[in-house]
Protein backbone atom coordinates (compact mmCIF):
# COMPACT_ATOMS: atom_id res chain seq x y z
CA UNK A 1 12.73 41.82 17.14
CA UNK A 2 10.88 44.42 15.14
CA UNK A 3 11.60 42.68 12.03
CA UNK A 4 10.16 39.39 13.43
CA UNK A 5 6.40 38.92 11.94
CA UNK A 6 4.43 36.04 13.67
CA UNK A 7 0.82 37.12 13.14
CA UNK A 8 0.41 38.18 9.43
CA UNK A 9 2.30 36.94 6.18
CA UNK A 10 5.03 37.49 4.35
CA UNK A 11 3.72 36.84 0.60
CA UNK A 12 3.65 40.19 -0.09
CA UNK A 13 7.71 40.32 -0.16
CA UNK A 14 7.72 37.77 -3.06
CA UNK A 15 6.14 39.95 -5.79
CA UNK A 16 8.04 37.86 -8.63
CA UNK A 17 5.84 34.79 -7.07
CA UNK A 18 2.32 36.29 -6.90
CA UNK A 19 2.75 37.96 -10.27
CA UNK A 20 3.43 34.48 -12.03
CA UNK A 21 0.36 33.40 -9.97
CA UNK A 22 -1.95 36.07 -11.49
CA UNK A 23 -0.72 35.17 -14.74
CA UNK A 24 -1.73 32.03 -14.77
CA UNK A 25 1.89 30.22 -14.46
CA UNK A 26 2.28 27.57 -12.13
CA UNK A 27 4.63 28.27 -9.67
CA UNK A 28 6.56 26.59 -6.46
CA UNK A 29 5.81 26.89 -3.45
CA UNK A 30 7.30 29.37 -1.64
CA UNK A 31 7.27 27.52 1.45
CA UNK A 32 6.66 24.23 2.37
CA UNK A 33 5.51 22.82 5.52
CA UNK A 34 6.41 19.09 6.04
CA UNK A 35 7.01 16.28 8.64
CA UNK A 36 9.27 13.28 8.24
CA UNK A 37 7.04 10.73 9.94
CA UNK A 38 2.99 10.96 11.55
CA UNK A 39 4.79 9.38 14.76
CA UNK A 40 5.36 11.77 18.34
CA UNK A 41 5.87 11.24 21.67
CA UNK A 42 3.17 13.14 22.85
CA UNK A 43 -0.53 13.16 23.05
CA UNK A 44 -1.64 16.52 22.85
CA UNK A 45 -4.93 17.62 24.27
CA UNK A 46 -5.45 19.92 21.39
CA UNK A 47 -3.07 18.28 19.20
CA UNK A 48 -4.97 18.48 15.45
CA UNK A 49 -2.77 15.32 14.59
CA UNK A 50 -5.39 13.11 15.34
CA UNK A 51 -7.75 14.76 12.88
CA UNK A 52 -5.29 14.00 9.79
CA UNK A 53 -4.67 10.36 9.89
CA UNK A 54 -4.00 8.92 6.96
CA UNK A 55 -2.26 6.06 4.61
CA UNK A 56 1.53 5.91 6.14
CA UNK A 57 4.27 5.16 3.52
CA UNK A 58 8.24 4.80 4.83
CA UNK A 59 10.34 7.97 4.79
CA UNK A 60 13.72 6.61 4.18
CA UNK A 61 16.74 8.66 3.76
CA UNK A 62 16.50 8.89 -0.17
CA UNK A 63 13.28 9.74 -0.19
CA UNK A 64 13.55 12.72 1.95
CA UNK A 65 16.92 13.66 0.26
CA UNK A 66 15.19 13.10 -3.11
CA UNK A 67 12.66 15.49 -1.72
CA UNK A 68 14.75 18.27 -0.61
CA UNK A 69 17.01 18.08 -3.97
CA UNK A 70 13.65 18.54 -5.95
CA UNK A 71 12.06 21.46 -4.01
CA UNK A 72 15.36 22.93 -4.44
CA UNK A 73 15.22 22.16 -8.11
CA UNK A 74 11.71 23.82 -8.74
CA UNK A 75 12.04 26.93 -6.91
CA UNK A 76 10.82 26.50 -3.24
CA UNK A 77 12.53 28.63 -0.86
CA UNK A 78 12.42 27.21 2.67
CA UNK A 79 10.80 24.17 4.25
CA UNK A 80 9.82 23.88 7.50
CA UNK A 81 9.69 19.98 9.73
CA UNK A 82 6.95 21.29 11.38
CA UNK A 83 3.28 19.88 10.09
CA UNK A 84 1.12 16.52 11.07
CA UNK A 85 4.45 14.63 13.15
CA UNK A 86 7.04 14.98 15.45
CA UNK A 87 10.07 15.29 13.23
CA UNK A 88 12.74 14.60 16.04
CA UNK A 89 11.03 10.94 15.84
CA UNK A 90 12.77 10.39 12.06
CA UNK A 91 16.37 9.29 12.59
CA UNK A 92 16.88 11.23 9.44
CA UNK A 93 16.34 14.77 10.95
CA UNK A 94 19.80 16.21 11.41
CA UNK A 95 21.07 14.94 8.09
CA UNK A 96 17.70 16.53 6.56
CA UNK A 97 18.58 20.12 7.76
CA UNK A 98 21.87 19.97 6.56
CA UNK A 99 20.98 18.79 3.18
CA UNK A 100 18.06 20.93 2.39
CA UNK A 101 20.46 23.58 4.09
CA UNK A 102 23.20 22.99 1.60
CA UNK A 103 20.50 22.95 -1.39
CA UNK A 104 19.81 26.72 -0.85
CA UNK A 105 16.79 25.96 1.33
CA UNK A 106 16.33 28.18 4.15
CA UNK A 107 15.17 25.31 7.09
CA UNK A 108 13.07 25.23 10.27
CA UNK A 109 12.04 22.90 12.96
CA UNK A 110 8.60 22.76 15.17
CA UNK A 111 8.97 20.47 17.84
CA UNK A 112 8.57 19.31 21.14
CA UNK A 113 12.26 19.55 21.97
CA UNK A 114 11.86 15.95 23.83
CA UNK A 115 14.21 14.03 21.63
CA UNK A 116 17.29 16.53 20.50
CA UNK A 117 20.24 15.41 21.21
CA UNK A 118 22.83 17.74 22.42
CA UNK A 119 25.46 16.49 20.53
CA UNK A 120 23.89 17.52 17.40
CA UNK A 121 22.64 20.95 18.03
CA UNK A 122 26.01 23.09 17.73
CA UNK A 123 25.56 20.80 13.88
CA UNK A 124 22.30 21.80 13.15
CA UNK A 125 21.66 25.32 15.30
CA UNK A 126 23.50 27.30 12.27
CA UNK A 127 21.73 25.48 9.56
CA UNK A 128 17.85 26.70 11.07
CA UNK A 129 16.72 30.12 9.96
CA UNK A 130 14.35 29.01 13.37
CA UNK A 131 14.35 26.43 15.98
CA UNK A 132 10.55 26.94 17.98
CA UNK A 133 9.49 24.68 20.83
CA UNK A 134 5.95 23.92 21.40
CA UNK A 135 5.17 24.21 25.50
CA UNK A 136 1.84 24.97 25.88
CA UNK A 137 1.95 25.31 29.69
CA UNK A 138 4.68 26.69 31.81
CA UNK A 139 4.31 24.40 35.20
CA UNK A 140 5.38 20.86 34.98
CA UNK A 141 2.36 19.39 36.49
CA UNK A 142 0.33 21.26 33.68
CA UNK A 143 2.08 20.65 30.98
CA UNK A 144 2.18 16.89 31.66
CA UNK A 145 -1.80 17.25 32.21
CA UNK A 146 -2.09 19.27 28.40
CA UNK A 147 0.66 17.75 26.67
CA UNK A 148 0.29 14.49 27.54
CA UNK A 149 3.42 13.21 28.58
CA UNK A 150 5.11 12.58 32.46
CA UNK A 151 6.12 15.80 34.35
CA UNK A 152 10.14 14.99 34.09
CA UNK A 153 9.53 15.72 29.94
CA UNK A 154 9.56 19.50 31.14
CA UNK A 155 12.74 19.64 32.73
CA UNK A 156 14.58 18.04 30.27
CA UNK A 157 13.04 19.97 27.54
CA UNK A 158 13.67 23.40 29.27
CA UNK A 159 17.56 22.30 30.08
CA UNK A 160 17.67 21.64 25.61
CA UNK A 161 16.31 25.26 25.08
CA UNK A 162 18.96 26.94 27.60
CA UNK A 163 21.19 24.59 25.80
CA UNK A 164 20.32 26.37 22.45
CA UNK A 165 20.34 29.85 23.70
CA UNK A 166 23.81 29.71 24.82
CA UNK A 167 25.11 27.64 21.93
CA UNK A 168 23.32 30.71 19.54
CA UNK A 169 24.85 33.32 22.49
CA UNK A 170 28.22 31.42 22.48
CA UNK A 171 28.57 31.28 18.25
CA UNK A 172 26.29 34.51 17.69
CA UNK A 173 24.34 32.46 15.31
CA UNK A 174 21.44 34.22 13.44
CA UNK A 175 19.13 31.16 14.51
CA UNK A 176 15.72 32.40 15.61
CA UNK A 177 14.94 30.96 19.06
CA UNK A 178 11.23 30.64 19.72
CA UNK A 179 8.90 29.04 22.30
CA UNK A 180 4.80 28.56 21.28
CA UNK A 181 1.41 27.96 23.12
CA UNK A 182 -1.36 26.59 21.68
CA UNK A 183 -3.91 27.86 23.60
CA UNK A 184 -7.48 26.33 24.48
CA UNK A 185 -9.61 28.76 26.46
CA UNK A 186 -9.42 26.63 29.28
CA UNK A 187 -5.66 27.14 29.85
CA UNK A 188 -5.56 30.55 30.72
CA UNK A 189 -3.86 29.99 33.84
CA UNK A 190 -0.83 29.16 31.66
CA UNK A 191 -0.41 32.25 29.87
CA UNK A 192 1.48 34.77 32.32
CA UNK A 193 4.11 31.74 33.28
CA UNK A 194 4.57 30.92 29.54
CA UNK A 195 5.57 34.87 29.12
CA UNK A 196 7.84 34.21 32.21
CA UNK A 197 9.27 31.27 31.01
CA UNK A 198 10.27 32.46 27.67
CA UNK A 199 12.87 35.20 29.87
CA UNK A 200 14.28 32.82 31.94
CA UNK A 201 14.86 30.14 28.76
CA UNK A 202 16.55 33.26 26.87
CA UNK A 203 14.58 32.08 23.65
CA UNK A 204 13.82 35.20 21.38
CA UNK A 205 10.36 35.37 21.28
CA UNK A 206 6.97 33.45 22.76
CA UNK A 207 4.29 33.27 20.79
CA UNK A 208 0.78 32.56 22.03
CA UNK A 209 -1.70 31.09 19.00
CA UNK A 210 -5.28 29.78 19.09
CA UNK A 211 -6.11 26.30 18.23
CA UNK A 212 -7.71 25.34 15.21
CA UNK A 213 -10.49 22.91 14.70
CA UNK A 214 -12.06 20.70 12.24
CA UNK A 215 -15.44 22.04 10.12
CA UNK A 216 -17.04 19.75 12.83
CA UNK A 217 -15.64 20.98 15.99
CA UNK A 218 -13.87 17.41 17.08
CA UNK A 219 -11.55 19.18 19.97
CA UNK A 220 -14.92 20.90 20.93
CA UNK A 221 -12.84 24.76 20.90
CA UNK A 222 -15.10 27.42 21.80
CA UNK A 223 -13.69 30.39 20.03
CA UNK A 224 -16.20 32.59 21.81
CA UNK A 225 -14.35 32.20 25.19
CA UNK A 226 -10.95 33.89 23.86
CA UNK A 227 -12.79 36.97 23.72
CA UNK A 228 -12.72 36.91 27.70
CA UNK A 229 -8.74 36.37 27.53
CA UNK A 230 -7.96 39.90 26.37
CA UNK A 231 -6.83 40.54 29.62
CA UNK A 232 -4.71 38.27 30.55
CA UNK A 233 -3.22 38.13 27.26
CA UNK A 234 -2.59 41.82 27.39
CA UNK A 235 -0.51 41.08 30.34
CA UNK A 236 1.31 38.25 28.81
CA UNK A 237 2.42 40.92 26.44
CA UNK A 238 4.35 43.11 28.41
CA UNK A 239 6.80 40.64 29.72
CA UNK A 240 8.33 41.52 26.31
CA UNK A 241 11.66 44.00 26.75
CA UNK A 242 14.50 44.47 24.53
CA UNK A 243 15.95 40.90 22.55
CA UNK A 244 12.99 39.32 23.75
CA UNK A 245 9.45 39.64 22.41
CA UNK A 246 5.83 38.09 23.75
CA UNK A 247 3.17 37.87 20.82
CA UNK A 248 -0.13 37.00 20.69
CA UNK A 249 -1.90 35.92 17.63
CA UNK A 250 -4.44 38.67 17.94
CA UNK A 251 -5.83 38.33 14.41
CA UNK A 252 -6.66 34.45 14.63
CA UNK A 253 -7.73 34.07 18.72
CA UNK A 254 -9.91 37.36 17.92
CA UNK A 255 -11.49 36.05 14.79
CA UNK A 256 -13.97 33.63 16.60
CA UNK A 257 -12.66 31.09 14.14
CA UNK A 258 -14.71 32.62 11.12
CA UNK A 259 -13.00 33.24 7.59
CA UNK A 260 -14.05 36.13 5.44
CA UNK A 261 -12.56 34.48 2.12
CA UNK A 262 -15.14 31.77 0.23
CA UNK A 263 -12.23 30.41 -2.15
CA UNK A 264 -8.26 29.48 -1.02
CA UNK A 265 -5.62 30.67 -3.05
CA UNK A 266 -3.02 30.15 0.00
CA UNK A 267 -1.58 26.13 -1.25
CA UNK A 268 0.52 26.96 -3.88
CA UNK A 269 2.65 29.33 -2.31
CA UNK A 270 2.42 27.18 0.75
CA UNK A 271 2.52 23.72 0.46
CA UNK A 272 1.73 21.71 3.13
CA UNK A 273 2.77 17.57 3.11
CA UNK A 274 1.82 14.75 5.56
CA UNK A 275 4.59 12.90 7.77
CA UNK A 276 3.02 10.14 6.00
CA UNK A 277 4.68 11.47 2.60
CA UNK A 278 1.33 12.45 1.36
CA UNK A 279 1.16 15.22 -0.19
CA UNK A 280 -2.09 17.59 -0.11
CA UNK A 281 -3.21 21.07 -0.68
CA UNK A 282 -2.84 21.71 3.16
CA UNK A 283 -3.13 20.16 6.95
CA UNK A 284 -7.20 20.41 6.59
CA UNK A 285 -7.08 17.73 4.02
CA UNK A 286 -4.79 15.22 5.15
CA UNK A 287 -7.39 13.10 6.51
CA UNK A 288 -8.28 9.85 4.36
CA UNK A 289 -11.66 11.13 3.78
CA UNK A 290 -10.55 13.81 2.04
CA UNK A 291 -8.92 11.73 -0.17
CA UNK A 292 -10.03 13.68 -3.74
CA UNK A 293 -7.73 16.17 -3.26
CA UNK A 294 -5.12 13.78 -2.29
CA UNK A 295 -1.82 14.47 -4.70
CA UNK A 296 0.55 11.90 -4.20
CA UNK A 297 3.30 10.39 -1.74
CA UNK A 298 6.62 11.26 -2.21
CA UNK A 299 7.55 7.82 -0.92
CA UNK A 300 6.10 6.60 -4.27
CA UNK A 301 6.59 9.11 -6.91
CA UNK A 302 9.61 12.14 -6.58
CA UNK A 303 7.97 15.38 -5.41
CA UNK A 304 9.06 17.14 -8.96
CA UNK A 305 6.77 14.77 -10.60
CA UNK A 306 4.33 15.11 -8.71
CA UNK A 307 4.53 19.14 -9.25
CA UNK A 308 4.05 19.17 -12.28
CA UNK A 309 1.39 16.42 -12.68
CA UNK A 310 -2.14 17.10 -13.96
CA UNK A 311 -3.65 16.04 -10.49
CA UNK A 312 -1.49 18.68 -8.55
CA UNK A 313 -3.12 21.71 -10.44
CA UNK A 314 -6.37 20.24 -11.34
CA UNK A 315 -6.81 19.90 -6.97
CA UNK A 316 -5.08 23.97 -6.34
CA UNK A 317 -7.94 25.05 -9.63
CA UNK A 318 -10.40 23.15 -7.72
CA UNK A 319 -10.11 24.53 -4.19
CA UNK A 320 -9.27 27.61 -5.85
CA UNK A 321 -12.76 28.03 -7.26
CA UNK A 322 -16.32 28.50 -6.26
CA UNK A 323 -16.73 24.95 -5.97
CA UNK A 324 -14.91 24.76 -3.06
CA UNK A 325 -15.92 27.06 0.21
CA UNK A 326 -12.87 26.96 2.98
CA UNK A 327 -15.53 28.48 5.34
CA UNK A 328 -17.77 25.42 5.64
CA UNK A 329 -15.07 22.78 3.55
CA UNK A 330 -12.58 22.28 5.76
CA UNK A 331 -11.06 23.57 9.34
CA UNK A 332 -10.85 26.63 11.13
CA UNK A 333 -7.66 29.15 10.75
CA UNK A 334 -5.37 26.93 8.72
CA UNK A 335 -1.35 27.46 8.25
CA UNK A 336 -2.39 29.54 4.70
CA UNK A 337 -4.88 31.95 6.52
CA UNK A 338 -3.09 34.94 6.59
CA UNK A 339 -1.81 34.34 2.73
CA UNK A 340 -5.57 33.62 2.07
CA UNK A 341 -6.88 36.74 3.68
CA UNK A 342 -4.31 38.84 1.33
CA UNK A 343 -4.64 36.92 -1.68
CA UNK A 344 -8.19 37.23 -1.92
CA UNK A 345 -7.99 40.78 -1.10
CA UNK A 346 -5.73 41.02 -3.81
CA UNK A 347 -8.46 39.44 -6.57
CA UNK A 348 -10.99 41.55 -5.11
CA UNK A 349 -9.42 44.30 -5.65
CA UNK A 350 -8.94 45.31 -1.96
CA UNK A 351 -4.95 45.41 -1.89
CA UNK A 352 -2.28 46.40 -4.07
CA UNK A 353 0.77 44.21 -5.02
CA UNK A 354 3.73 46.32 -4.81
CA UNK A 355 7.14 46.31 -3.48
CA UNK A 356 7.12 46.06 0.25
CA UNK A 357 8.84 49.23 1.64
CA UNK A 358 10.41 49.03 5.20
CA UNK A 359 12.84 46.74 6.68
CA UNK A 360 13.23 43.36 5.45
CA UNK A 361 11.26 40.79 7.80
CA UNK A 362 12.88 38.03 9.38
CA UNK A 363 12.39 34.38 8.01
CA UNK A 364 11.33 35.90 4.92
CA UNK A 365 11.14 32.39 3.10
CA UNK A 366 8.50 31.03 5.73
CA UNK A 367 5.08 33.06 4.13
């Protein structure tokens, strides 16, 4: 799993991209990162959802094929159902992987693994460059308490995940199994077990992440108090042994949720868009009242179009510029972070682009 990056970014492997970028072109989106509906089945305790309500519009099937066909069109490499809703709530899921899939686009799903169907996943398994579950706790009483749901959603979602592992084992797929915690301070209990757990589900990797906020600290994290984890997290860490790896977002749960960028350059190599079909800069700004830099909903106009409208670049110029400071402006440690941190390293003349040497990372479409 050497290959497998989950605490950095991958930008710096699309050269062609970033050097259209600096010249001034508008480009796609490398990635983007999408739901099909705002609905889930959960309730989160640290679930950011509830921070990005906005105005819902219906994702029928031809508007989410009509999506995938255009960010095929343009240029975008890979989308990922992960973003503002639980995906496996759309009745259009499966068919969504398999037609982004047979567009060129390299596809992912986030999810809480509640709803898959069994029946479908030998379909969809080899169509995902990565399937990841979100379990942020590792005991069933827990992870009803922190995931808001009854204690017999565990079970069922740990029997789907064994499910996967030895459909992938069975058909040697190249699908990336993954489980992730979201971790509040306050759950360090759940740390070790999640390590554990990830061995005995026979997923690939576990990844441990912090939890972002809003610029007004509504899920009241404490960012100070990961400091204290070290420990424990340390120990998470070497439940990792060959084929199966245990990472901690060091960079991010270390970073006491400060930025050291004052402009974002991250949106237009990754896009993020709203279950709702609203599209946005990122996940920050989904939220009505941050409805200025709101794009356009694919439900209403096709994604292509919006692209290439005035709006879309007059919003990326905007947050792009002195005008706009992510550090007080909008949440903590957002999806484009790590392609932030580079990007503006890059303009400051801090980094160098130039080809990548080393092995090729995995999921190089996902930046």
């Amino acid at each position: 799993m050497a290959e497998l990056i989950l605490d950095g970014q991958k930008v710096v492997w699309h050269k062609d991209r970033i050097e259209a970028w600096l010249r001034g072109e508008r480009i796609a989106p490398i990635t983007i990162d999408c739901a099909l509906t705002r609905r889930c089945t959960y309730r989160c305790i640290y679930c950011y959802g509830q921070l990005q309500a906005n105005d819902e519009k219906k994702m029928t099937r031809d508007v989410i094929f009509r999506f995938l066909d255009d960010a095929a069109e343009i240029g975008v490499r890979a989308v990922s159902f992960v973003s503002d809703g639980e995906s496996t709530c759309s009745p259009y899921l499966y068919d969504a992987i398999l037609r982004g899939k047979a567009n060129g686009l390299d596809m992912a799903l986030g999810t809480n693994g509640y709803l898959l169907t069994g029946d479908r996943l030998e379909e969809v398994l080899p169509n995902l460059t990565y399937l990841r579950f979100n379990i942020s706790a590792a005991e069933p009483t827990r992870y009803a308490e922190i995931m808001g749901c009854k204690e017999d959603c565990f079970h069922k979602v740990c029997r789907t995940i064994k499910e996967c592992a030895r459909i992938k084992k069975e058909k040697s797929l190249p699908v990336s199994l993954g489980i992730q915690m979201v971790l509040m301070p306050q759950y360090a209990d759940q740390v070790v077990p999640f390590a554990k757990l990830g061995k005995e589900l026979g997923v690939d990797y576990a990844v441990i992440k912090h939890c972002s906020d809003d610029e007004t600290g509504s899920l009241k994290v404490d960012y100070s108090q990961y400091f204290k984890l070290s420990d424990i997290l340390r120990e998470a860490e070497r439940y990792s042994h060959e084929g199966y790896l245990v990472k901690v977002k060091w960079s991010k749960i270390l970073s006491g949720g400060r930025r050291r960028y004052s402009q974002c350059y991250g949106p237009p190599f990754i896009l993020q868009m709203s279950g709702s079909g609203l599209v946005a800069p990122c996940g920050m700004l989904f939220n009505k009242k941050y409805k200025r830099f709101h794009i356009g909903n694919i439900a209403d106009k096709p994604f292509k179009e919006i692209w290439k409208s005035k709006l879309y670049w007059e919003v990326m110029h905007h947050i792009a510029s002195s005008s706009f400071d992510p550090r007080t402006m909008c949440g903590t440690l957002c999806l484009q972070h790590k392609v932030n941190e580079f990007l503006w390293d890059l303009k400051q003349g801090k980094a160098v682009l130039k080809r990548s040497k080393g092995a090729r990372p995995m999921h190089i479409n996902f930046v």
